[in-house]
Structure formats: structure tokens, C-alpha cells
Protein backbone atom coordinates (compact mmCIF):
# COMPACT_ATOMS: atom_id res chain seq x y z
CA UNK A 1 -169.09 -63.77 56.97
CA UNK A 2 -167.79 -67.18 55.44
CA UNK A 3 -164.78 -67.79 53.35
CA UNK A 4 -163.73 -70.48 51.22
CA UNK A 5 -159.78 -71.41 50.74
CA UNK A 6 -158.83 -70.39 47.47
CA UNK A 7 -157.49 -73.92 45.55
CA UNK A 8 -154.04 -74.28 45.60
CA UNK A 9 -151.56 -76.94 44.13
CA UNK A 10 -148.94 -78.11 47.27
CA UNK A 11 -145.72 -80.80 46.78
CA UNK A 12 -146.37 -83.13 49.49
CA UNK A 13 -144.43 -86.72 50.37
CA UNK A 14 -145.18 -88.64 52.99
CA UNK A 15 -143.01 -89.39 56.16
CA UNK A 16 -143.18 -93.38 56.54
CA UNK A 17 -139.72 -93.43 58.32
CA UNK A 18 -138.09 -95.27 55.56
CA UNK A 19 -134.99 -93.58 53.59
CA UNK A 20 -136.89 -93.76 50.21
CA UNK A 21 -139.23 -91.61 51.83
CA UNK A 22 -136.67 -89.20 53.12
CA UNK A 23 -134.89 -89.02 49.67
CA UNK A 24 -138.42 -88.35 48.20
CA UNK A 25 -138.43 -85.37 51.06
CA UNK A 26 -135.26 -83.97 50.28
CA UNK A 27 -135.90 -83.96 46.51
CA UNK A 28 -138.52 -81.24 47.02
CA UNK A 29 -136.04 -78.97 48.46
CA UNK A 30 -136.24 -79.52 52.35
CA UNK A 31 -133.08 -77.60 54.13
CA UNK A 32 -134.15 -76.96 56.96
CA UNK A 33 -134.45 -79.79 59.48
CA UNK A 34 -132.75 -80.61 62.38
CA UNK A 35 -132.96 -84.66 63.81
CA UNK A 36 -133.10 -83.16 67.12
CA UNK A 37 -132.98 -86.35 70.02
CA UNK A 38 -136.69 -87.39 69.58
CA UNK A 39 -135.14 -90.39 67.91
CA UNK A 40 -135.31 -92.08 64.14
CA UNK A 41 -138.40 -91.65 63.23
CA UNK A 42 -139.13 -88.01 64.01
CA UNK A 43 -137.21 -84.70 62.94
CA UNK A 44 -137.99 -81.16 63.54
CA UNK A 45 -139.09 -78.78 60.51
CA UNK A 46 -137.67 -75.16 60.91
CA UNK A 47 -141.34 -73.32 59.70
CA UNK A 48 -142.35 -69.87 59.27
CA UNK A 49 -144.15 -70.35 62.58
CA UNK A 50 -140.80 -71.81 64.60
CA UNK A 51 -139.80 -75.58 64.82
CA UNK A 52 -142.37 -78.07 64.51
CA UNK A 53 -142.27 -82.06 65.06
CA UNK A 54 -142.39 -84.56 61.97
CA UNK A 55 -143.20 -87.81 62.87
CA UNK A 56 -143.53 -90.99 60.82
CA UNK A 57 -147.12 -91.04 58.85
CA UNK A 58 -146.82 -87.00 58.55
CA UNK A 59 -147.31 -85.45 54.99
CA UNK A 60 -144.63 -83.11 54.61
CA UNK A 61 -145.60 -79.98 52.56
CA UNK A 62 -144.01 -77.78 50.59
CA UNK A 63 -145.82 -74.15 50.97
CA UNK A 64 -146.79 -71.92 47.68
CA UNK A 65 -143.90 -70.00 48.83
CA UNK A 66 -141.53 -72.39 49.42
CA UNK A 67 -141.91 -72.94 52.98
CA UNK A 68 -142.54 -76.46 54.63
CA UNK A 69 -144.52 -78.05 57.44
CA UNK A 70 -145.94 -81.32 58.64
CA UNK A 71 -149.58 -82.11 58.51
CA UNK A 72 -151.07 -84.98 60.19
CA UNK A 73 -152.55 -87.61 58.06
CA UNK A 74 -155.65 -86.85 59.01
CA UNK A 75 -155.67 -83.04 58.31
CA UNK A 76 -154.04 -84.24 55.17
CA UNK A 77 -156.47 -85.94 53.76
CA UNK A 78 -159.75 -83.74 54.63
CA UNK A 79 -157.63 -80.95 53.03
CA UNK A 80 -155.93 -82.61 50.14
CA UNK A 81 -157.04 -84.54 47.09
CA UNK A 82 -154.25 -86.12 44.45
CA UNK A 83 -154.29 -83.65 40.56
């Protein structure tokens, strides 16, 4: 049997390592982060899944519920289109 994702709507900013991209980041509501020691231009995300890696050119998305995660650009953009 196939499925199709129902559509959703997602807040998403990009990660381009640049502190108007982090304030854009934070303004969605992003709490839960930790800079780790993987240096300036990666963080980790605390997701439902555990802690994943954020590094610069990753779309960080905020989840229908709230939750966030990084998506690689790639990913991003074969699963995402701008409303």
C-alpha cells in the first residue's frame, strides 16, 4: 500500500552561521540547544528523537507540535515549497 504525506504548514529559518540568522532561530521559539564543542558554526538541537547536529546551511524546523529539528538543505528543499 502507498501513502501520501498529508500537507502541512512548518516555520523554518535557515542556519547560515551568521547572528541574524540565529536571532531569526530564536524568534520561532528554539529553547532547547546546547553549543556543545563542535565549534561556531554548529549546535546541537535537543529533538523528540535525542540530540541532533545543526550545522551551517541546515533549515531549522519548527514541528506542528512545537518540536524542532535540522534538515539538510537538500531534504529541505525536495520536501518544502515557500506559501
Amino acid at each position: 500500500m502507498k501513502y501520501r504525506s498529508k500537507p502541512k504548514i512548518v516555520d523554518a529559518e535557515q542556519w547560515l552561521g551568521s547572528q541574524e540568522s540565529w536571532l531569526k532561530i530564536l524568534e520561532m521559539g528554539l529553547e532547547d540547544w546546547d553549543p556543545g564543542e563542535l565549534g561556531s558554526y554548529t549546535f546541537y538541537i535537543k529533538t523528540l528523537e535525542g540530540d541532533m547536529i545543526a550545522s551551517a546551511g541546515d533549515w531549522i524546523i519548527k514541528g506542528i507540535k512545537g518540536e524542532f529539528y535540522p534538515c539538510k538543505p537538500d531534504i529541505f528543499e525536495a520536501s518544502y515549497e515557500p506559501v
